[in-house]
C-alpha atoms as a PDB file:
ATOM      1  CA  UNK A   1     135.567 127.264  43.894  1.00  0.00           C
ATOM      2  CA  UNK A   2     132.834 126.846  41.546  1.00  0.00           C
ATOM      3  CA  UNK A   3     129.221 126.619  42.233  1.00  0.00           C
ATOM      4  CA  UNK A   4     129.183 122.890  40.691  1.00  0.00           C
ATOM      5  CA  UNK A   5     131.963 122.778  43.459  1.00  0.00           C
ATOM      6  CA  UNK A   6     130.115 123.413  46.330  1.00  0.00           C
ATOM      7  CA  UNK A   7     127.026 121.798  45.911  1.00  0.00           C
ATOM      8  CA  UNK A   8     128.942 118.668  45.352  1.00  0.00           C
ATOM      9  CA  UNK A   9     130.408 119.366  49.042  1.00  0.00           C
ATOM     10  CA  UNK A  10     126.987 120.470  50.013  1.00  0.00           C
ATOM     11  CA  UNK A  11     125.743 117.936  48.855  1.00  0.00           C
ATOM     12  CA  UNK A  12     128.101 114.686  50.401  1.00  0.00           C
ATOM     13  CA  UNK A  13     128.254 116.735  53.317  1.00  0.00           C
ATOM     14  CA  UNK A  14     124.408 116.253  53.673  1.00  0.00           C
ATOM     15  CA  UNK A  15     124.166 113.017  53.085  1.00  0.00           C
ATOM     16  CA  UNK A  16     126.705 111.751  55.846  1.00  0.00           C
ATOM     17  CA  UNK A  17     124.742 113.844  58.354  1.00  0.00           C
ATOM     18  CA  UNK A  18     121.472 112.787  57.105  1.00  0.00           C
ATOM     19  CA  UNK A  19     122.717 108.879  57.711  1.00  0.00           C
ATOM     20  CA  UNK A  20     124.369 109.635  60.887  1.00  0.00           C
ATOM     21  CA  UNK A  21     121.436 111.457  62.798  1.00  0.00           C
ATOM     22  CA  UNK A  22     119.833 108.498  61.555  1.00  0.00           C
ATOM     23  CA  UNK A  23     121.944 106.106  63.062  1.00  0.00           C
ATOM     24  CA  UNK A  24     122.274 108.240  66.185  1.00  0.00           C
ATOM     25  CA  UNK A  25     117.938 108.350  66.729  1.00  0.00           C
ATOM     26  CA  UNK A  26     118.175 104.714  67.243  1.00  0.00           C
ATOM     27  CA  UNK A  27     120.328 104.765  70.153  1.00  0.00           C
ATOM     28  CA  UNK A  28     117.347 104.923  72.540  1.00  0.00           C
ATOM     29  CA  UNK A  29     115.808 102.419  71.082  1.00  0.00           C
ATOM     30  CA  UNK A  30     118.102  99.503  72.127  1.00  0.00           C
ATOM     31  CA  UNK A  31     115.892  97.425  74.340  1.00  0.00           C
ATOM     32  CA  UNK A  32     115.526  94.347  76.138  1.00  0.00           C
ATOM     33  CA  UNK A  33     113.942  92.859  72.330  1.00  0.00           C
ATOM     34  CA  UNK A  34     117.422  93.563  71.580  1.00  0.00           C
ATOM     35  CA  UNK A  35     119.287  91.753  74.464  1.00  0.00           C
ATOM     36  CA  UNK A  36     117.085  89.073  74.261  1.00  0.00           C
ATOM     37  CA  UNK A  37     118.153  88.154  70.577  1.00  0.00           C
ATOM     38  CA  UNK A  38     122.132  88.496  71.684  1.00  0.00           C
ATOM     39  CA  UNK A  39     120.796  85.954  74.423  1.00  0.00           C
ATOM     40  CA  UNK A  40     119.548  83.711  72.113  1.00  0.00           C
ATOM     41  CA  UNK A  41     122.058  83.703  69.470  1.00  0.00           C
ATOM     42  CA  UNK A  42     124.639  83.321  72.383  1.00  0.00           C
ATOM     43  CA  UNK A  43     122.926  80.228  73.636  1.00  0.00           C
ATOM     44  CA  UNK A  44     122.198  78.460  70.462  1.00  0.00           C
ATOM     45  CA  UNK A  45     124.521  75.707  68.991  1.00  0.00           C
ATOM     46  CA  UNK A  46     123.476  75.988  65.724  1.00  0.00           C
ATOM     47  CA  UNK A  47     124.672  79.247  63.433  1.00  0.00           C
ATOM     48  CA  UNK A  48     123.023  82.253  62.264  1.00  0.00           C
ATOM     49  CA  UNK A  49     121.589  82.344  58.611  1.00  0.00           C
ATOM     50  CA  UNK A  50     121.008  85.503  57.713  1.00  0.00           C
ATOM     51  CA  UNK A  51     118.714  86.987  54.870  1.00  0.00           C
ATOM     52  CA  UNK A  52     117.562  89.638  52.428  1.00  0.00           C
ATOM     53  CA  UNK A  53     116.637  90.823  49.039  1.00  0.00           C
ATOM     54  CA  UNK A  54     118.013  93.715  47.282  1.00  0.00           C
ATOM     55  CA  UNK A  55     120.144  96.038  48.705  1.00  0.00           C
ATOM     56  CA  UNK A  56     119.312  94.426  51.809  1.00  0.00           C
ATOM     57  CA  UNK A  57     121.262  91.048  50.666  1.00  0.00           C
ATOM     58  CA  UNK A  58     124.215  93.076  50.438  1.00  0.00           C
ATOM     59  CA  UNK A  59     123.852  94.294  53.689  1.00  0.00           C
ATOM     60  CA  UNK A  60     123.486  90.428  54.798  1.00  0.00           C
ATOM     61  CA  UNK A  61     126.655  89.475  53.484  1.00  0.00           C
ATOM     62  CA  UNK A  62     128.602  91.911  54.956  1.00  0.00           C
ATOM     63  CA  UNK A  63     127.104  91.127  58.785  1.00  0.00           C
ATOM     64  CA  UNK A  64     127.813  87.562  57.580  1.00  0.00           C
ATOM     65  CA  UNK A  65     131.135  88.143  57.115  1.00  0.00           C
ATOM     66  CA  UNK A  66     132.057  90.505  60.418  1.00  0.00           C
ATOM     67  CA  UNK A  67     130.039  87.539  62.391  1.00  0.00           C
ATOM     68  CA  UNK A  68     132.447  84.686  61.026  1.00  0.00           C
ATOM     69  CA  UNK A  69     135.443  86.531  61.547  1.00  0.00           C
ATOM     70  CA  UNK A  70     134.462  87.372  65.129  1.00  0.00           C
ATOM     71  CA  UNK A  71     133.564  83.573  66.441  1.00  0.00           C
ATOM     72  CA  UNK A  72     129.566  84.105  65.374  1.00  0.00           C
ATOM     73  CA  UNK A  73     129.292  81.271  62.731  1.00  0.00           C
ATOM     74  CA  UNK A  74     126.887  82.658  59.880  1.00  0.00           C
ATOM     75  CA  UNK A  75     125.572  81.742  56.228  1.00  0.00           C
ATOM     76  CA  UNK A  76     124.022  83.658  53.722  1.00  0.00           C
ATOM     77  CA  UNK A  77     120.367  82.742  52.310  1.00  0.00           C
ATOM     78  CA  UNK A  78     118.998  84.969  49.442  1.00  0.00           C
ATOM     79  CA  UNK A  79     115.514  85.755  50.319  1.00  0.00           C
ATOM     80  CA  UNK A  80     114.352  84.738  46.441  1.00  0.00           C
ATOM     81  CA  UNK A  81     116.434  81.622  46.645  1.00  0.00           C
ATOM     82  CA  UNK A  82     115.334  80.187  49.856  1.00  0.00           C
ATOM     83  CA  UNK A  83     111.783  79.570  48.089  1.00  0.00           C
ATOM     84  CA  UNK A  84     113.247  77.913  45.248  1.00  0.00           C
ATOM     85  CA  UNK A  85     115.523  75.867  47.238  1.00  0.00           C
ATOM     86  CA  UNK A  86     118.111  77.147  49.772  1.00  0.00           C
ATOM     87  CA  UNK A  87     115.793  76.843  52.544  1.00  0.00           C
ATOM     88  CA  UNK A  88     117.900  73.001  52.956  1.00  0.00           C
ATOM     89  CA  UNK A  89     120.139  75.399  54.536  1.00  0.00           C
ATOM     90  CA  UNK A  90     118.670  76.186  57.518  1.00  0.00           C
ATOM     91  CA  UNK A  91     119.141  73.530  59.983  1.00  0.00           C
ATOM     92  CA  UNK A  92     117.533  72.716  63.168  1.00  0.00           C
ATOM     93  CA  UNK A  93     119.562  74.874  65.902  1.00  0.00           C
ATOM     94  CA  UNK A  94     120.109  77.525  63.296  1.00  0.00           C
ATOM     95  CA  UNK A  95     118.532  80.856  63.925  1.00  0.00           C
ATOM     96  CA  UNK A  96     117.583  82.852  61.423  1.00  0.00           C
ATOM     97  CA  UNK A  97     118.120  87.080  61.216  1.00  0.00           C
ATOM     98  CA  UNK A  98     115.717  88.350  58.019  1.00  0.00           C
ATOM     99  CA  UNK A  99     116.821  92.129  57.125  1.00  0.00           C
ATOM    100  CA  UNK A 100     113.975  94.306  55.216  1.00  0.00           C
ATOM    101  CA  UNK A 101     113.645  97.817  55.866  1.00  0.00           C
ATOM    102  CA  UNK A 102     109.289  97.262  54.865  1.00  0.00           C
ATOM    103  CA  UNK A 103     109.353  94.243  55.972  1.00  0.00           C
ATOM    104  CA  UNK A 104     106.400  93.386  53.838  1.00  0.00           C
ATOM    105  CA  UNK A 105     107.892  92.922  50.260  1.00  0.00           C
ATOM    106  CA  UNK A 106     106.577  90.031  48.486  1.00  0.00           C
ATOM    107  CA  UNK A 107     109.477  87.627  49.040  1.00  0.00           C
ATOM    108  CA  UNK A 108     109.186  88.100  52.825  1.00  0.00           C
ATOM    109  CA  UNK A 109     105.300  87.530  52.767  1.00  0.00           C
ATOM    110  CA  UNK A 110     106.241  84.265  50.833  1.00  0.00           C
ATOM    111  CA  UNK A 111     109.177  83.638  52.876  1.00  0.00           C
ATOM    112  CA  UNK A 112     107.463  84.157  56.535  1.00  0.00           C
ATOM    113  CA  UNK A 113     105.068  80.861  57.045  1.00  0.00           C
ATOM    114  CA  UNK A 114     107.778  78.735  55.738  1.00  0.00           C
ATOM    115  CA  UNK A 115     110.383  79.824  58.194  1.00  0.00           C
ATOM    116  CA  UNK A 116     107.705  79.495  60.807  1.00  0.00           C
ATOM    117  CA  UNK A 117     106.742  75.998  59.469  1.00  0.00           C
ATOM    118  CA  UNK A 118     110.485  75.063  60.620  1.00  0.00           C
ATOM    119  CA  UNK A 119     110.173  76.098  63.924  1.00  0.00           C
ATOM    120  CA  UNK A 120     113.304  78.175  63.894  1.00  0.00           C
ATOM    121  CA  UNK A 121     113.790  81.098  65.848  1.00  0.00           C
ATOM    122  CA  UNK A 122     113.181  84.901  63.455  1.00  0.00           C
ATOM    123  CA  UNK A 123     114.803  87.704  64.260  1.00  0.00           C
ATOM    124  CA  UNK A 124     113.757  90.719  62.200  1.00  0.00           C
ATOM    125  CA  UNK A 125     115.898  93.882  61.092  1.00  0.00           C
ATOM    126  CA  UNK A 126     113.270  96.042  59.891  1.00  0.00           C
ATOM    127  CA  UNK A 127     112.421  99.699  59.273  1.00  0.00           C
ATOM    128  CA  UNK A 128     109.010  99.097  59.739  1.00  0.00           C
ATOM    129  CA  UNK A 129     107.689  97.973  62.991  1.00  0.00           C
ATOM    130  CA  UNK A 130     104.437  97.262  62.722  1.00  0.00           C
ATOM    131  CA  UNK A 131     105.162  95.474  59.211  1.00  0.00           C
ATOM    132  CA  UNK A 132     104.124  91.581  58.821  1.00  0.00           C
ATOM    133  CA  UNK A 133     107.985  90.722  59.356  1.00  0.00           C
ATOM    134  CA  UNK A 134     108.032  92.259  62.711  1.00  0.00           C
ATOM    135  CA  UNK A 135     104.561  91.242  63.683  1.00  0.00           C
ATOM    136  CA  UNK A 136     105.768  87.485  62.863  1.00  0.00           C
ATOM    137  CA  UNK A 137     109.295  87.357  64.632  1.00  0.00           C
ATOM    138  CA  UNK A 138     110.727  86.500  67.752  1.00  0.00           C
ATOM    139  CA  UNK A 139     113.282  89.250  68.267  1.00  0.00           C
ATOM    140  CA  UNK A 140     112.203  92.196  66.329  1.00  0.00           C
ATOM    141  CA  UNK A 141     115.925  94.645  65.567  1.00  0.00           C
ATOM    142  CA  UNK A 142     114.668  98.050  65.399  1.00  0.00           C
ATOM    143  CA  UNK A 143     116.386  99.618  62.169  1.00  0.00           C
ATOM    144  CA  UNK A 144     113.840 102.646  61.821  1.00  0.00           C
ATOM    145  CA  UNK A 145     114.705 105.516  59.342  1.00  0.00           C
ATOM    146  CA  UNK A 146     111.985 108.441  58.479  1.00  0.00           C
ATOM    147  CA  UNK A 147     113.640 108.889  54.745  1.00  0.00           C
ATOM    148  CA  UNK A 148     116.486 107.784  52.786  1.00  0.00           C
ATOM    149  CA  UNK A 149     119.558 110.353  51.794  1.00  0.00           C
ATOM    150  CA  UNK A 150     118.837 110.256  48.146  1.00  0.00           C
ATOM    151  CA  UNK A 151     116.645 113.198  47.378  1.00  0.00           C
ATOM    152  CA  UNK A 152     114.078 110.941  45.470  1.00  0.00           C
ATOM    153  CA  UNK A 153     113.880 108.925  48.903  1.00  0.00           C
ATOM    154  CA  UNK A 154     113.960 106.135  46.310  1.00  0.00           C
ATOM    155  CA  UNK A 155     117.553 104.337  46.538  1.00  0.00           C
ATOM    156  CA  UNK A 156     118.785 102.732  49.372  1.00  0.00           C
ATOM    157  CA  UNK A 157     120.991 104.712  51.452  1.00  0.00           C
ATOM    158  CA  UNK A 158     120.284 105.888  54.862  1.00  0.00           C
ATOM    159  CA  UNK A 159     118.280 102.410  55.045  1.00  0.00           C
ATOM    160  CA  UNK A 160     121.315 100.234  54.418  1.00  0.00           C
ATOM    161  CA  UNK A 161     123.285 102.306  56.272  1.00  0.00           C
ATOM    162  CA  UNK A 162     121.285 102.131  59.583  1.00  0.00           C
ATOM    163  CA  UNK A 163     120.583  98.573  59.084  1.00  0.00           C
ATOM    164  CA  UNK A 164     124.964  97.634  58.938  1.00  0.00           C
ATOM    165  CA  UNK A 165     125.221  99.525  61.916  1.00  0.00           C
ATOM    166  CA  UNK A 166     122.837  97.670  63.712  1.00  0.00           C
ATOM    167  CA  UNK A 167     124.266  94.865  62.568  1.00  0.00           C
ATOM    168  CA  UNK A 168     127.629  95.663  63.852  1.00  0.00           C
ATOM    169  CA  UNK A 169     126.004  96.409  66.927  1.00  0.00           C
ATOM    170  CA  UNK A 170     124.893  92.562  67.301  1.00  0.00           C
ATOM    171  CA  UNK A 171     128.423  91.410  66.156  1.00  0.00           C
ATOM    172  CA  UNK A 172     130.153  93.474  68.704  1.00  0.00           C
ATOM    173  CA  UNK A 173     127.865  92.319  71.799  1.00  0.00           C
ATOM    174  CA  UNK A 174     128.031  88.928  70.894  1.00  0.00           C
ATOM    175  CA  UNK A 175     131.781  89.544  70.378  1.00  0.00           C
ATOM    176  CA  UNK A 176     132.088  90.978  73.946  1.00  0.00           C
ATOM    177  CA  UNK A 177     129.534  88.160  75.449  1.00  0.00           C
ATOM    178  CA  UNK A 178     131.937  84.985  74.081  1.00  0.00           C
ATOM    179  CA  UNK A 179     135.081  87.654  75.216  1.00  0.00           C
ATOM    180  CA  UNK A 180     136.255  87.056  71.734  1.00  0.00           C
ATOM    181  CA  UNK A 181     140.481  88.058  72.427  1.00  0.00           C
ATOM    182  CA  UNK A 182     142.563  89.457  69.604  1.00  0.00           C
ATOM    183  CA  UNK A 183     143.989  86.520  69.813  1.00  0.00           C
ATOM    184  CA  UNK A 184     140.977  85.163  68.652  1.00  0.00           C
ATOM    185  CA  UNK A 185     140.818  87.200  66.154  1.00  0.00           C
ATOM    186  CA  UNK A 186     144.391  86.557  64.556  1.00  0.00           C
ATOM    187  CA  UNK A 187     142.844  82.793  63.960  1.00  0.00           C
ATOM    188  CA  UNK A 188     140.404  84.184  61.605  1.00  0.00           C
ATOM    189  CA  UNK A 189     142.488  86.241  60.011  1.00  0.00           C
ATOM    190  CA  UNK A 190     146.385  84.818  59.129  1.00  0.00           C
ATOM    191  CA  UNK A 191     146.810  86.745  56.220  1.00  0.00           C
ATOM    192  CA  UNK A 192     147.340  90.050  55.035  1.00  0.00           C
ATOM    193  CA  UNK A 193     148.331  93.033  57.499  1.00  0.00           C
ATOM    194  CA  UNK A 194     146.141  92.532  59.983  1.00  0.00           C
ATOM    195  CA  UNK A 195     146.650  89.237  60.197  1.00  0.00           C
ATOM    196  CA  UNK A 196     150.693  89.677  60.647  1.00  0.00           C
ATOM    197  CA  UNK A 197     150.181  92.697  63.633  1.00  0.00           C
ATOM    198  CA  UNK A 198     147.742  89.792  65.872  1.00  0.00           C
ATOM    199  CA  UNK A 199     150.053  86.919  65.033  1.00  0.00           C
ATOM    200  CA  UNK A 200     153.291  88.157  64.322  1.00  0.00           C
ATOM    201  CA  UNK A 201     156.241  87.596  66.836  1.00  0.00           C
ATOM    202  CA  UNK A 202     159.942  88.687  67.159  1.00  0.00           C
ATOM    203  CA  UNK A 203     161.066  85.715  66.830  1.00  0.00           C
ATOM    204  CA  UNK A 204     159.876  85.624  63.840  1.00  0.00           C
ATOM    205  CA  UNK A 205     161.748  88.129  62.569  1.00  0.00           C
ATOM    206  CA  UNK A 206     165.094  88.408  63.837  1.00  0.00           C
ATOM    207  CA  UNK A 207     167.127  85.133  62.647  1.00  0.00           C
ATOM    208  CA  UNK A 208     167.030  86.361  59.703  1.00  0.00           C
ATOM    209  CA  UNK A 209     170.245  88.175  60.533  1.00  0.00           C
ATOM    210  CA  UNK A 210     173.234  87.148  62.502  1.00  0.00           C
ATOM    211  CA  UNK A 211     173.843  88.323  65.458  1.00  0.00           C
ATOM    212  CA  UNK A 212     176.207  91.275  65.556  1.00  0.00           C
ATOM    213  CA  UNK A 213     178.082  91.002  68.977  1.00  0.00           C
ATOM    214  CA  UNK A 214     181.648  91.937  70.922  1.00  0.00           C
ATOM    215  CA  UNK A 215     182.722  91.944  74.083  1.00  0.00           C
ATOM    216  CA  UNK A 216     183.746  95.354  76.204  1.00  0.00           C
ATOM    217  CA  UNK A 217     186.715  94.668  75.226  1.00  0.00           C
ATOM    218  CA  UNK A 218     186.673  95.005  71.612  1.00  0.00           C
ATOM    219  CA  UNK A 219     189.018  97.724  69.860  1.00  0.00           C
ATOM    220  CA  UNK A 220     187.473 100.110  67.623  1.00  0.00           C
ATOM    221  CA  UNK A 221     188.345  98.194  64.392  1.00  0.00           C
ATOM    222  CA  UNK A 222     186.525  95.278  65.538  1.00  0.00           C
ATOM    223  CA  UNK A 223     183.744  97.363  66.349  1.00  0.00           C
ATOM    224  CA  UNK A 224     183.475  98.918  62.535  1.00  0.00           C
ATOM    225  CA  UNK A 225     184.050  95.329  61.236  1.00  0.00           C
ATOM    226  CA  UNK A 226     181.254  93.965  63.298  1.00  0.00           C
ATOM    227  CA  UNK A 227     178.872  96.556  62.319  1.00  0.00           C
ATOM    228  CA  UNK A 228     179.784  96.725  58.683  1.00  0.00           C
ATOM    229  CA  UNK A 229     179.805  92.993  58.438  1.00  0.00           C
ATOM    230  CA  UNK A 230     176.301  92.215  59.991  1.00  0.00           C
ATOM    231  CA  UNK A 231     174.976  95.534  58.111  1.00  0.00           C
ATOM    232  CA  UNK A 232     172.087  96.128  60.770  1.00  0.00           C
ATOM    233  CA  UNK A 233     174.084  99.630  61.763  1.00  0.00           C
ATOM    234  CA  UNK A 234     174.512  98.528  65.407  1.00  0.00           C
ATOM    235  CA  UNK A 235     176.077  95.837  67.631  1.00  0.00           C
ATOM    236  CA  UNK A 236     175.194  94.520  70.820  1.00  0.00           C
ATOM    237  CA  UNK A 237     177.890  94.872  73.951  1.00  0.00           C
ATOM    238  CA  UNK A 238     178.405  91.815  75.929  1.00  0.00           C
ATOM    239  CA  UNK A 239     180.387  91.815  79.539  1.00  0.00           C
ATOM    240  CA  UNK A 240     182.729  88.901  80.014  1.00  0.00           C
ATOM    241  CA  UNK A 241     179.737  86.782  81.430  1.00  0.00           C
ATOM    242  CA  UNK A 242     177.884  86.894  77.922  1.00  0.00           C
ATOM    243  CA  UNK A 243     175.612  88.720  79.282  1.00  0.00           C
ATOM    244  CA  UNK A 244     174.039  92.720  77.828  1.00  0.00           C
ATOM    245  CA  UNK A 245     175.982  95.132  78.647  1.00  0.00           C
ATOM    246  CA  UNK A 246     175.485  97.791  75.844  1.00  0.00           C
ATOM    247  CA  UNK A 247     174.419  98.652  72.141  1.00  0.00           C
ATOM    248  CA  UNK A 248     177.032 100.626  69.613  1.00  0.00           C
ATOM    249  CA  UNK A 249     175.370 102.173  66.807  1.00  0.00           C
ATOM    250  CA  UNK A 250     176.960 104.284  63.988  1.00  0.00           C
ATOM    251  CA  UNK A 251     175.704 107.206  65.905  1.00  0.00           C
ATOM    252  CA  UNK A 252     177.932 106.448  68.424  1.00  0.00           C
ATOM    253  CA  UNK A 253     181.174 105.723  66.148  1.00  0.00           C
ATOM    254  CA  UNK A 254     180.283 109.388  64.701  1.00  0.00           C
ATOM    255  CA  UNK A 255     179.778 110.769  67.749  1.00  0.00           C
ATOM    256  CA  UNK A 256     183.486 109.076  69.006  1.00  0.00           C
ATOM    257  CA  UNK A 257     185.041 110.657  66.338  1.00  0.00           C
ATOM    258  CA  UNK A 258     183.989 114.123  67.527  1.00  0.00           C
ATOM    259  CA  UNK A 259     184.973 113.997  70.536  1.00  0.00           C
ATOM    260  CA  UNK A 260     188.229 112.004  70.294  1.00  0.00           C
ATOM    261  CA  UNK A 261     191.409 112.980  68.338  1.00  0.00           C
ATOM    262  CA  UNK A 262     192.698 109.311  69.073  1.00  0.00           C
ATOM    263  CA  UNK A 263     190.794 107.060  69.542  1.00  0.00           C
ATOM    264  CA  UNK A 264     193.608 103.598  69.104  1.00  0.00           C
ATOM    265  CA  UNK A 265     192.976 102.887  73.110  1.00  0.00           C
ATOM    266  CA  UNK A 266     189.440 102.834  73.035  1.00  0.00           C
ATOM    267  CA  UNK A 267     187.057  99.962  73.547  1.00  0.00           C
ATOM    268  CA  UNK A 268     183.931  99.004  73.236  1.00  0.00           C
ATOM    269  CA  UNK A 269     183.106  99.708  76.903  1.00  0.00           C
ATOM    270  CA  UNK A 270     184.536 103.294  76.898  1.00  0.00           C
ATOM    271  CA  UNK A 271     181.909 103.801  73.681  1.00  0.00           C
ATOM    272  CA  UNK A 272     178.913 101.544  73.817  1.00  0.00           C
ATOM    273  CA  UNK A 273     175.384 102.727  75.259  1.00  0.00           C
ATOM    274  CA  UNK A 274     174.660 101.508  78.460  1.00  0.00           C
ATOM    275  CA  UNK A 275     170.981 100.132  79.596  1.00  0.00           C
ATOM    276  CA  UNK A 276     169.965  99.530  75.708  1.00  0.00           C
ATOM    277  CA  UNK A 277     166.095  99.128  74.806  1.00  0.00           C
ATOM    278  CA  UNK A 278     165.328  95.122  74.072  1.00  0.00           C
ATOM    279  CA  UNK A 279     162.706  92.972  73.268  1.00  0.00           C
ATOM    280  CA  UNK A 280     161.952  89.431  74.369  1.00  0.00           C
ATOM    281  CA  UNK A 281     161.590  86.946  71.521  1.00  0.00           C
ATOM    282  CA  UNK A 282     157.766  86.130  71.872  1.00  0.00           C
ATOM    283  CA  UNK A 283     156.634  89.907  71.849  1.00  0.00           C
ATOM    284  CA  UNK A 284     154.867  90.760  69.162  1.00  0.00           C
ATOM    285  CA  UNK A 285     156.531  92.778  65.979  1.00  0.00           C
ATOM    286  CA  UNK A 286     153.806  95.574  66.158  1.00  0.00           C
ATOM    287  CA  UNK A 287     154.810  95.980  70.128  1.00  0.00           C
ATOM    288  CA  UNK A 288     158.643  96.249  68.632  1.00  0.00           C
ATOM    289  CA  UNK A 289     157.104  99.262  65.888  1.00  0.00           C
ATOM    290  CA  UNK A 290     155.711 101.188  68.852  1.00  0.00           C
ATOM    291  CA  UNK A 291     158.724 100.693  71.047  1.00  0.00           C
ATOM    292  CA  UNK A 292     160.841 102.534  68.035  1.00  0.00           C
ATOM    293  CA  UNK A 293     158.181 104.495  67.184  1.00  0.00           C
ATOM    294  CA  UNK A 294     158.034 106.366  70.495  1.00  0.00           C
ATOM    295  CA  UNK A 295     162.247 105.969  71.189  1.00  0.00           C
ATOM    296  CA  UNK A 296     163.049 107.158  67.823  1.00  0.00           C
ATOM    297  CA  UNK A 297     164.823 104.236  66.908  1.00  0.00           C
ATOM    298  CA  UNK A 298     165.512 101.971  64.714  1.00  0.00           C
ATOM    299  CA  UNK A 299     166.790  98.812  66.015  1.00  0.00           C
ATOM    300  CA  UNK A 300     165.808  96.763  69.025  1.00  0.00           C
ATOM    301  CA  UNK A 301     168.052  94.240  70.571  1.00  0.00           C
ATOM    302  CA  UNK A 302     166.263  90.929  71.107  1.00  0.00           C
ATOM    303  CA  UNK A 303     167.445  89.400  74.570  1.00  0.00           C
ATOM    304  CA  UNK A 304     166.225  86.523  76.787  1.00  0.00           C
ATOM    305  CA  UNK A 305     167.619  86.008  80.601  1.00  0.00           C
ATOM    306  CA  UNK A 306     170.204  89.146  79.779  1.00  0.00           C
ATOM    307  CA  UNK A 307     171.653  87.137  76.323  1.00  0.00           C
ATOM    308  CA  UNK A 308     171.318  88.894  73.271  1.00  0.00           C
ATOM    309  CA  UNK A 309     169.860  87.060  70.392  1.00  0.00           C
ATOM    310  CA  UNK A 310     169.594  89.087  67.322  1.00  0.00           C
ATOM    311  CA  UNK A 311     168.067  92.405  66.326  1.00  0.00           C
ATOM    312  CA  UNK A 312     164.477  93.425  65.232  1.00  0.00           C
ATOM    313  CA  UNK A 313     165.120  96.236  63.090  1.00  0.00           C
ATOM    314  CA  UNK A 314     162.874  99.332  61.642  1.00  0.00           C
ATOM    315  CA  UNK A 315     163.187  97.719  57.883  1.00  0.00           C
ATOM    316  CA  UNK A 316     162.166  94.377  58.649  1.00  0.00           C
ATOM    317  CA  UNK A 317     159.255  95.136  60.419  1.00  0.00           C
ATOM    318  CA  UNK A 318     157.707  98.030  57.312  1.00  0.00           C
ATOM    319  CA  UNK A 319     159.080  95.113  54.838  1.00  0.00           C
ATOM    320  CA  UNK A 320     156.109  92.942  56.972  1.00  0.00           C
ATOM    321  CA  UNK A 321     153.445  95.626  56.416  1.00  0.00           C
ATOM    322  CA  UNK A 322     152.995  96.679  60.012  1.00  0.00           C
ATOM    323  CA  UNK A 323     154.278 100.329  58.948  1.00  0.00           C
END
């Protein structure tokens, strides 16, 4: 390893515990200011517009975003825009969160007496406070940091850093407080991954196939017809009453062949697995992954009131993106 090597290691390896003791200090400092503006934004009809400048405006974009997705309705209002106009935004029940780690740039100063003039409640994420932004609020977010991870102490890092988690800690309370389910959640988020493992179901998935099924009865030919034919390498077993009885796999036509020289008298009874794994139809697919997951498996036999229905199997499920 070279020394440019481990400096560069030295150096990132710094930095994340630099922002992290940082992040860590402010755990005492959660307070009843805090609680109090969870309260508030809890109890408010209107949304939450939240604000910054810089670096900071990033930061207010992203809490934006984590607060819509989790039932918090919330807009974005550039600090330097609201002067020139955006302030229509903010509308009577609105509350309004203001994120500056001085909390007395210029654009805040500015900004301050006309979000008092509307009468709307402040709530400030600051660094510094005993700055004019925290000395004007309502709820005052302490986001304190002593000096930033760039070795200048010039470029936003640790700042930004502590200020997103303590924004994710006001997303996650208010998340808990409305008992926001992931149920919830799926509403806000239909697409993609994520999306498919809150919403997805088993039923879903498995008419896509037919169903490959014989009865106990069945001879060994039908058995290899009914497996190749379906292609999901396994057919369900069912007893004279249509009912499960059992799951054949092409393990288990290997594993006949081993142990029987003739095998012309056999049925599907004498071979099939007894007690197979199944899933109900309105299960989720990711609760079908984990099932084969832990079973080693790769098929699940969908059943409702003892009737099979179909299979879920191993490739349909990684072909959703839940793998």
């Amino acid at each position: 390893m070279t020394n440019l090597n481990k400096k560069i290691i030295t150096t990132a390896q710094n930095v994340l515990l630099h922002e992290s003791k940082a992040i860590e200090s402010l755990i005492s400092t959660i307070d009843e200011q805090f609680s109090a503006a969870v309260e508030t934004i809890l109890n408010s009809s209107g949304r939450l517009v939240i604000s910054g400048i810089g670096k900071s405006a990033i930061i207010a974009q992203k809490i934006v975003a984590t607060m819509n997705s989790t039932g918090q309705p919330a807009v974005f209002m550039h600090a330097a825009d609201a002067i020139h106009g955006d302030l229509g935004m903010i509308q009577p029940n609105d509350i309004v969160l203001l994120i500056s780690k001085s909390g007395n740039t210029p654009e805040v100063k500015v900004l301050l007496p006309l979000l008092k003039r509307l009468g709307n409640k402040l709530i400030a994420l600051v660094s510094d406070t005993s700055s004019a932004l925290a000395a004007q609020s309502d709820f005052v977010l302490n986001a304190h940091v002593e000096k930033e991870a760039c070795p200048l102490n010039l470029a936003p890092t640790t700042s930004t850093t502590v200020a997103l988690a303590v924004g994710d800690a006001l997303a996650v309370c208010l998340l808990e407080a409305r008992q926001f389910s992931t149920q919830d959640f799926a509403k806000f988020h239909p697409g993609g991954n994520l999306g498919k493992r809150l919403y997805l179901k088993v039923s879903d998935i498995y008419p896509q196939h037919e169903l490959p099924v014989i009865s106990e009865e069945a001879t060994v030919r039908e058995i290899i017809v009914e497996i190749s034919s379906k292609r999901l390498g396994a057919t369900a077993v069912s007893n004279a009453a249509g009912n499960l009885s059992g799951i054949i796999t092409d393990g288990d036509l290997r594993r006949m062949l081993n142990k029987y020289a003739d095998f012309s008298d056999l049925n599907a009874k004498a071979i099939m697995s007894e007690n197979p794994q199944t899933i109900e139809p309105e299960a989720y697919a990711i609760a079908a992954l984990q099932v084969m997951q832990e079973r080693s498996i790769t098929q699940l036999i969908v059943s409702e009131n003892g009737k099979p229905l179909g299979f879920v199997h191993l490739h349909d499920l990684l072909k959703e993106g839940l793998g």
